[in-house]
Protein backbone atom coordinates (compact mmCIF):
# COMPACT_ATOMS: atom_id res chain seq x y z
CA UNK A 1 130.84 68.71 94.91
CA UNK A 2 131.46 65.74 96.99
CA UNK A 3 133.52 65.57 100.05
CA UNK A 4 135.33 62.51 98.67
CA UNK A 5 136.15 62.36 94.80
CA UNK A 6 135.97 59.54 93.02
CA UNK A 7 139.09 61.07 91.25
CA UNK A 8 141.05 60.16 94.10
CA UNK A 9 139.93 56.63 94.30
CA UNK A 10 138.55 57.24 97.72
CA UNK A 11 141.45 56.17 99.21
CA UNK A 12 139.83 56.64 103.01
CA UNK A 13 141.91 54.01 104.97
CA UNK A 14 143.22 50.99 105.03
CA UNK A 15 142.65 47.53 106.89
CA UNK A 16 145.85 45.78 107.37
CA UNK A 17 147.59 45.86 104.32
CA UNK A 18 144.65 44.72 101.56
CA UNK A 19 141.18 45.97 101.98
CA UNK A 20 140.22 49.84 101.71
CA UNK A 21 136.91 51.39 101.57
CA UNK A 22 135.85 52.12 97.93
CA UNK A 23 132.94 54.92 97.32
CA UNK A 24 131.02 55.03 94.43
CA UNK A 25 129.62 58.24 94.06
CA UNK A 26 128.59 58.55 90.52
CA UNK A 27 130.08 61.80 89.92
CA UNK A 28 132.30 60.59 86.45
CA UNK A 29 129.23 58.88 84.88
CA UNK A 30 128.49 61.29 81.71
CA UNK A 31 124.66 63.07 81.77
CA UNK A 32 123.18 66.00 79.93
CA UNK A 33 121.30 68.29 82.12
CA UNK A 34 118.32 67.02 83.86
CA UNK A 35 118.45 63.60 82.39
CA UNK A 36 118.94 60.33 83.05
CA UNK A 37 120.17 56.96 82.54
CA UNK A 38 118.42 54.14 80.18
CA UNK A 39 118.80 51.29 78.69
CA UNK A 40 116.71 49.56 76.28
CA UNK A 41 118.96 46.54 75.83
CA UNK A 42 118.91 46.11 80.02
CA UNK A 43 122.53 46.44 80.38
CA UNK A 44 123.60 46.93 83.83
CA UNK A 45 125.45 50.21 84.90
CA UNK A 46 129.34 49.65 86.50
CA UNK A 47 130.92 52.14 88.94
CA UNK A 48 134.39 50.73 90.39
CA UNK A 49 133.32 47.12 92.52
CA UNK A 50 129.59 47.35 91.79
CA UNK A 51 127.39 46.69 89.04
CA UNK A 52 123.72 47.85 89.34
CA UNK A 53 120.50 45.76 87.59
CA UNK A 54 118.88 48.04 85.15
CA UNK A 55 115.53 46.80 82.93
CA UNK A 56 113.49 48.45 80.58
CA UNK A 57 110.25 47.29 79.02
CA UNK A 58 108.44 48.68 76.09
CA UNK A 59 104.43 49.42 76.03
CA UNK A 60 103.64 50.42 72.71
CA UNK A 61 105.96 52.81 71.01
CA UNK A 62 107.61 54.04 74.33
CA UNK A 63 110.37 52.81 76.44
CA UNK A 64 109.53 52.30 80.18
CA UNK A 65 111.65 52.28 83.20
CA UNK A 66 110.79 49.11 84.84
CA UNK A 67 113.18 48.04 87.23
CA UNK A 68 116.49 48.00 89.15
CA UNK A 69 118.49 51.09 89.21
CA UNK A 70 118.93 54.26 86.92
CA UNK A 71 121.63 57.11 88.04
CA UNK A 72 120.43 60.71 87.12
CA UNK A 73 121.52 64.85 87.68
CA UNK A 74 117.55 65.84 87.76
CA UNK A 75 116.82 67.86 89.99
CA UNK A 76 113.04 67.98 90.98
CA UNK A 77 111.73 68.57 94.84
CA UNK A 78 108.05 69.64 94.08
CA UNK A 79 106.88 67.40 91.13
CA UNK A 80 104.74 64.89 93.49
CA UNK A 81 103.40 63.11 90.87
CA UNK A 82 104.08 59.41 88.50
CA UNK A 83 105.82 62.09 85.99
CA UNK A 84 108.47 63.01 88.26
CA UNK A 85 110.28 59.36 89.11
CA UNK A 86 113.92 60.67 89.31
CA UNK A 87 113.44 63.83 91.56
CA UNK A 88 114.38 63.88 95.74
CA UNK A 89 113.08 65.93 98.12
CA UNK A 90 116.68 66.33 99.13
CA UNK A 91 116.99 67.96 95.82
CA UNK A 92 120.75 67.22 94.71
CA UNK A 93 122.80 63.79 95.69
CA UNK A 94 124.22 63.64 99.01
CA UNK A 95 126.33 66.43 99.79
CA UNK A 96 124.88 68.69 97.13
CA UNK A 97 126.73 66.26 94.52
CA UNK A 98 125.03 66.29 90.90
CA UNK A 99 124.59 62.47 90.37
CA UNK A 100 122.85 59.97 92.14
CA UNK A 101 120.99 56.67 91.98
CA UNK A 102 117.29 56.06 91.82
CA UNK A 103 116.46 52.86 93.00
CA UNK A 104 113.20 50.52 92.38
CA UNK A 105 111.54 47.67 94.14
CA UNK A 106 113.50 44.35 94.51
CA UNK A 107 116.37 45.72 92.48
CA UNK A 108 119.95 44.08 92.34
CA UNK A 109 123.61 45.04 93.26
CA UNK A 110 126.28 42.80 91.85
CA UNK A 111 129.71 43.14 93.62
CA UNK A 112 133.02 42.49 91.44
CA UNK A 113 134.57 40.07 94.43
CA UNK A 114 132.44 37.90 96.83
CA UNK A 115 135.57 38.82 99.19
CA UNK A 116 134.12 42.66 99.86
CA UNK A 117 131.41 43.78 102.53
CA UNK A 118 129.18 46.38 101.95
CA UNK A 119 130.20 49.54 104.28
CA UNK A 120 127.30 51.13 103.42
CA UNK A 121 125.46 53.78 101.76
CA UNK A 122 123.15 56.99 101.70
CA UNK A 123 119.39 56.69 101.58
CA UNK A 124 117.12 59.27 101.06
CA UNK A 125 113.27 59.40 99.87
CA UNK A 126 112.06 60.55 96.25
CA UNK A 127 109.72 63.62 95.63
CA UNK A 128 107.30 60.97 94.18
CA UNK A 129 107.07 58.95 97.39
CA UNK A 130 107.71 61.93 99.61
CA UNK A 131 104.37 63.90 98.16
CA UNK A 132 102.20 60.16 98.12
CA UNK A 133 103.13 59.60 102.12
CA UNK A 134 102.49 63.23 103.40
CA UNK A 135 99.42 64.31 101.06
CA UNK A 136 97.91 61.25 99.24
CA UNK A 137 97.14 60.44 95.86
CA UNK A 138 94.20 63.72 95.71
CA UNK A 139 94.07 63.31 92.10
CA UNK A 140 92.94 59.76 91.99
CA UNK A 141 92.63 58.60 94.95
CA UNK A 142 95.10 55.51 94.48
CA UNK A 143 96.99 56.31 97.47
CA UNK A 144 96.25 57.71 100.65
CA UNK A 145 98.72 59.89 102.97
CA UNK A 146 100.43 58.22 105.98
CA UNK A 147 98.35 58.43 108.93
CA UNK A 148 94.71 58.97 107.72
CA UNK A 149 92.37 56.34 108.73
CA UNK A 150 89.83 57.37 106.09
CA UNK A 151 88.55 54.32 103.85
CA UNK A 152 91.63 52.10 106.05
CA UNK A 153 91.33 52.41 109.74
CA UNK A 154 87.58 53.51 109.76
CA UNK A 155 85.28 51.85 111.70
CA UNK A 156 88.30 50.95 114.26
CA UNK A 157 89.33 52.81 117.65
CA UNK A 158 91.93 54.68 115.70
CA UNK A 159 92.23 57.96 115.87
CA UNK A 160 91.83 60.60 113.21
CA UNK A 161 95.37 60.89 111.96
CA UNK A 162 97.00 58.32 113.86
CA UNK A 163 97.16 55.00 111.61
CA UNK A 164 100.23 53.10 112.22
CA UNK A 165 101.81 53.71 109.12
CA UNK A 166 105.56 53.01 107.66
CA UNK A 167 107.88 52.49 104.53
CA UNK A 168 111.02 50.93 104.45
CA UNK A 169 114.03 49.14 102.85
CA UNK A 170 114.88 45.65 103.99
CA UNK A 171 118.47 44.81 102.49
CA UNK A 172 119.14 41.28 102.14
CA UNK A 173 122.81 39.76 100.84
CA UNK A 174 123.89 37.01 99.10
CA UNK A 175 127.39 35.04 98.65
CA UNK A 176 127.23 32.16 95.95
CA UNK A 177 123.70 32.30 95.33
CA UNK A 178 122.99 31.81 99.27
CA UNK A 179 120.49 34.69 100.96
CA UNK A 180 121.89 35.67 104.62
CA UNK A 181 119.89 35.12 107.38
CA UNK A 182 120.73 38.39 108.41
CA UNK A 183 119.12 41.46 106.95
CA UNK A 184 119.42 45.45 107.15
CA UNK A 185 115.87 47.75 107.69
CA UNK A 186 116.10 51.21 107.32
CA UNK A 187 112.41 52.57 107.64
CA UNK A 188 112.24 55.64 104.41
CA UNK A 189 108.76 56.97 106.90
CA UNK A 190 107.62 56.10 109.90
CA UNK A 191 104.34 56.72 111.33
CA UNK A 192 104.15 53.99 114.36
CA UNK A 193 104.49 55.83 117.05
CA UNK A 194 101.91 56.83 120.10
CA UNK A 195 102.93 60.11 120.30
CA UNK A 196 101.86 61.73 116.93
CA UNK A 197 104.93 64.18 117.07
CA UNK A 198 107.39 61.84 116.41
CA UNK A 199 106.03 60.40 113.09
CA UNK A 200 108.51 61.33 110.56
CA UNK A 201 109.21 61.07 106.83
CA UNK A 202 112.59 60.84 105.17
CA UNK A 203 113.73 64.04 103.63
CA UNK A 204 117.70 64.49 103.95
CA UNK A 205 120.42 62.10 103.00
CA UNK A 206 120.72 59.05 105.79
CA UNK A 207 123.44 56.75 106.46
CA UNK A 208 122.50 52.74 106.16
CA UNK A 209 124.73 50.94 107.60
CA UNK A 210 125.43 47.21 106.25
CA UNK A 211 128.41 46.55 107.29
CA UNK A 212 126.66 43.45 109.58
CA UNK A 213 126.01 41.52 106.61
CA UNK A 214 129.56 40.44 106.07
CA UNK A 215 131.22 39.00 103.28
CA UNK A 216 128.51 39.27 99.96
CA UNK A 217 128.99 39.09 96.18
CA UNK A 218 125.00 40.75 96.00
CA UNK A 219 122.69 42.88 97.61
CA UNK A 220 119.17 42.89 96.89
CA UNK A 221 116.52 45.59 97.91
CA UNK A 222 113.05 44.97 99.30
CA UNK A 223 110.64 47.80 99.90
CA UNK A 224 107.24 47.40 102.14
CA UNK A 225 104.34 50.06 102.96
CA UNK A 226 101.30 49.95 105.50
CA UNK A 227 99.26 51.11 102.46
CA UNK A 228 98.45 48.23 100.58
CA UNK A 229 95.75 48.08 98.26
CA UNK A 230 93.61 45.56 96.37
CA UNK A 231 96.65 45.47 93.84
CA UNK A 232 99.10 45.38 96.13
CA UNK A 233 101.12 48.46 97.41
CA UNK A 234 99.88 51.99 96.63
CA UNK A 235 103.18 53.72 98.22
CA UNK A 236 105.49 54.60 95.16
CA UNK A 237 108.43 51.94 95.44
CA UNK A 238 111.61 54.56 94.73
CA UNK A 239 114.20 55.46 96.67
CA UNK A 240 117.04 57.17 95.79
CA UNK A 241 121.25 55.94 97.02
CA UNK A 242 124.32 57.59 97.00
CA UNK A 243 127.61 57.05 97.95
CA UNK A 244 127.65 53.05 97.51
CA UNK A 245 130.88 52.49 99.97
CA UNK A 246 132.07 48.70 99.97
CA UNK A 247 135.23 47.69 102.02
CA UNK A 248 137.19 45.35 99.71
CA UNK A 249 140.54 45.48 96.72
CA UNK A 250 140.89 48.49 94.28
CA UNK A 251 143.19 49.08 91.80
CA UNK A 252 146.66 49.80 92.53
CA UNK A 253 147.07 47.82 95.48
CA UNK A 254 149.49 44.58 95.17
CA UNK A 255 150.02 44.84 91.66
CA UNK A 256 153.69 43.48 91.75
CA UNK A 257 152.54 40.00 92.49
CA UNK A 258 149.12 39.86 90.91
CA UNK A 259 148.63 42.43 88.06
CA UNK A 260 152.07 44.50 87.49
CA UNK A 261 153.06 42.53 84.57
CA UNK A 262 149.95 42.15 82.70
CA UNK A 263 150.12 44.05 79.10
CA UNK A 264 147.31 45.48 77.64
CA UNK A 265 148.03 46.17 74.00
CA UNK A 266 147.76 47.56 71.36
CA UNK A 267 147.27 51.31 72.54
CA UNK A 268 144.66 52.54 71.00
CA UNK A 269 143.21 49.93 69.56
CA UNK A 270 141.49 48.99 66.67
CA UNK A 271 139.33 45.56 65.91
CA UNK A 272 141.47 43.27 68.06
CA UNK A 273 142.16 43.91 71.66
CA UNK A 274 145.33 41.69 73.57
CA UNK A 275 145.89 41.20 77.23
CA UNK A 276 148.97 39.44 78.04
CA UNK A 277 148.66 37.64 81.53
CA UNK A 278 152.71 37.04 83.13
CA UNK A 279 151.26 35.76 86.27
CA UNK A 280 149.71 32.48 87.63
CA UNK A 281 148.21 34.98 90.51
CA UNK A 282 146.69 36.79 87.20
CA UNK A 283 145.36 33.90 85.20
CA UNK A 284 141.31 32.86 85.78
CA UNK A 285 140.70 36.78 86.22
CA UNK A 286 137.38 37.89 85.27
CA UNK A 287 137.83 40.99 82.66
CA UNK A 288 134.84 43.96 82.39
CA UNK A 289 134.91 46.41 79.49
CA UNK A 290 132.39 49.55 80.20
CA UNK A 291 131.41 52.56 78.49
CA UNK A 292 132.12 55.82 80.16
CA UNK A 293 128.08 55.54 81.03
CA UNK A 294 129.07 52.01 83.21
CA UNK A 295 127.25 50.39 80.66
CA UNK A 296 128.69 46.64 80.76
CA UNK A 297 129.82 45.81 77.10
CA UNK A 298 131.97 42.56 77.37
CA UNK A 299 132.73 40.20 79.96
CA UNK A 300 135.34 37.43 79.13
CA UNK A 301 137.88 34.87 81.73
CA UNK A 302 141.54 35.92 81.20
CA UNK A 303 144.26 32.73 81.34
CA UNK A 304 147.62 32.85 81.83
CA UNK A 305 149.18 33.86 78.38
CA UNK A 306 148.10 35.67 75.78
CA UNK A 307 143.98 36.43 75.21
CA UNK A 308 142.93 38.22 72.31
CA UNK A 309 139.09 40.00 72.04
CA UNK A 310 137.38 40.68 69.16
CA UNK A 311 136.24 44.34 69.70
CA UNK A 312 135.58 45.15 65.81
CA UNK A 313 131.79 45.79 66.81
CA UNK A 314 132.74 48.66 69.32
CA UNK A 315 132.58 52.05 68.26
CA UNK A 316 135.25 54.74 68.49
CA UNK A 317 135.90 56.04 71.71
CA UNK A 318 136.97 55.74 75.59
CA UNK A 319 136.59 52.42 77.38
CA UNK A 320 137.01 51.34 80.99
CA UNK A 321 139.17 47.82 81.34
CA UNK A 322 138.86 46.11 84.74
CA UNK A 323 140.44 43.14 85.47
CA UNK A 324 139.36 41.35 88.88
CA UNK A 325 141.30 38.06 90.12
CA UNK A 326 138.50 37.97 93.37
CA UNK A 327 141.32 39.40 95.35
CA UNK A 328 142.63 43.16 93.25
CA UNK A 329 141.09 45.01 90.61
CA UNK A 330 143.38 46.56 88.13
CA UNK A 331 141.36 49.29 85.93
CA UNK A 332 142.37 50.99 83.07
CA UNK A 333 141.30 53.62 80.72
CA UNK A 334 141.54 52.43 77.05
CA UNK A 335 141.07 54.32 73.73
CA UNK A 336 139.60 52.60 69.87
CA UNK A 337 140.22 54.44 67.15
């Protein structure tokens, strides 16, 4: 397991007397074996003060992956192929945890407060994009491996072997709907270098530090290859992310003044659901109902007084309530009968 639970909140430290580093890590979203989360309606996927994009498109009869993120247990180091999209060469999550995210191209994370930086977060390549940089497509020929010159650099004064390849990340963040001029790179493979020896591709868990973006309510995910095609890039555009650690408000902290007298009732519940806001500090909070999966069922503005949700479409079972005032998150665990 992890070094840090998420059981414990993740409770690291704390800056002044408000903001604590919060780490998603996955671990309580519910998978069978060697599976995988998806979505056909697109709904995103929660876990404590970030929700991750998630889309799905349908060719056919079948359900396709398409976009954003997708958490998963599957375990998979040697599949190199289109088959295999949820596999890392590091084999388990960071740390030799079970779950872990599986990021695409150009994907999305929403934060729950635009008042939270992102500490950081894990990186680390997937088998897919591992095998395609160090061997090539050598089935069809769609992509070639990092530092051949062969139907690229031919013709040129390049060397056998020593094209200037690379693939990265570039993380960009937003705060109300405004991109940073600042941006993160972590490079996933790196084949620029004169000396041969040091070319390297990404096959352990790394550290990305973003904590020099500041203050964001988004991050969004751009990924770039050397190896671009007539279609556009032939390098698989997966990554895989773990341990999502933003500095910002959790649950528990200053609930006497903002949350401490907010009821949430009745317990269990049935077809109506009430939340009772005693507090002007309270009132405008944005409320997020999720399934145990992070699946984001119902989003609604709390005012001061008494708000009442129809839930009579919801079926049976345990529900995550989080209530966010841009400043603390209360969470709770609710039950419908």
């Amino acid at each position: 397991m992890k070094q840090i639970k998420l059981t414990a909140l993740f409770l690291l430290m704390v800056l002044g007397n408000k903001a604590q580093l919060v780490v998603s890590d996955f671990e309580t979203f519910s998978l069978s074996p060697g599976s995988y989360y998806q979505d056909t309606t697109n709904a995103p996927f929660s876990s404590l003060n970030a929700a991750f994009t998630h889309q799905n498109s349908k060719f056919g009869n079948t359900w396709y992956w398409t976009g954003g993120f997708a958490y998963t247990n599957i375990s998979d180091s040697s599949n190199g192929t289109f088959t295999n999209l949820y596999g890392v060469k590091a084999l388990k999550g960071y740390n030799g945890s079970d779950n872990f995210v599986i990021a695409q191209d150009r994907g999305v994370i929403q934060l729950a407060s635009a008042q939270n930086t992102v500490d950081g977060f894990y990186v680390t390549n997937t088998t897919f994009a591992y095998k395609m940089i160090l061997l090539g497509d050598t089935a069809n020929g769609f992509s070639r491996k990092f530092g051949d010159t062969t139907g690229t650099g031919s013709g040129t004064t390049i060397a056998q072997g020593g094209y200037p390849d690379f693939f990265k990340i570039t993380i960009k963040g937003f705060k109300n709907g405004q991109m940073s001029s600042d941006s993160v790179e972590f490079f996933l493979a790196d084949f620029r270098f004169q000396n041969n020896t040091l070319d390297y591709v990404i096959d352990t868990w790394q550290w990305v530090n973003t904590s020099s973006l500041g203050e964001v309510d988004s991050l969004k995910f751009w990924m770039y290859s050397s190896d671009v095609g007539q279609f556009g890039i032939n390098t698989p555009l997966f990554f895989a992310l773990d341990n999502f650690t933003t500095k910002g408000f959790i649950a528990g902290q200053g609930e006497d003044n903002v949350f401490a007298s907010t009821k949430v009732y009745p317990v269990p519940f049935h077809d109506q659901l009430s939340i009772f806001i005693n507090s002007k500090l309270a009132s405008n909070s944005q409320l997020q109902l999720t399934d145990l999966h992070g699946r984001s069922i119902l989003l609604a503005e709390l005012q001061f007084g008494e708000n009442t949700l129809d839930v009579s479409a919801l079926k049976p079972g345990v529900y995550l309530l989080q209530m966010n005032n841009g400043e603390r998150v209360k969470r709770l665990k609710i039950v419908k009968e």
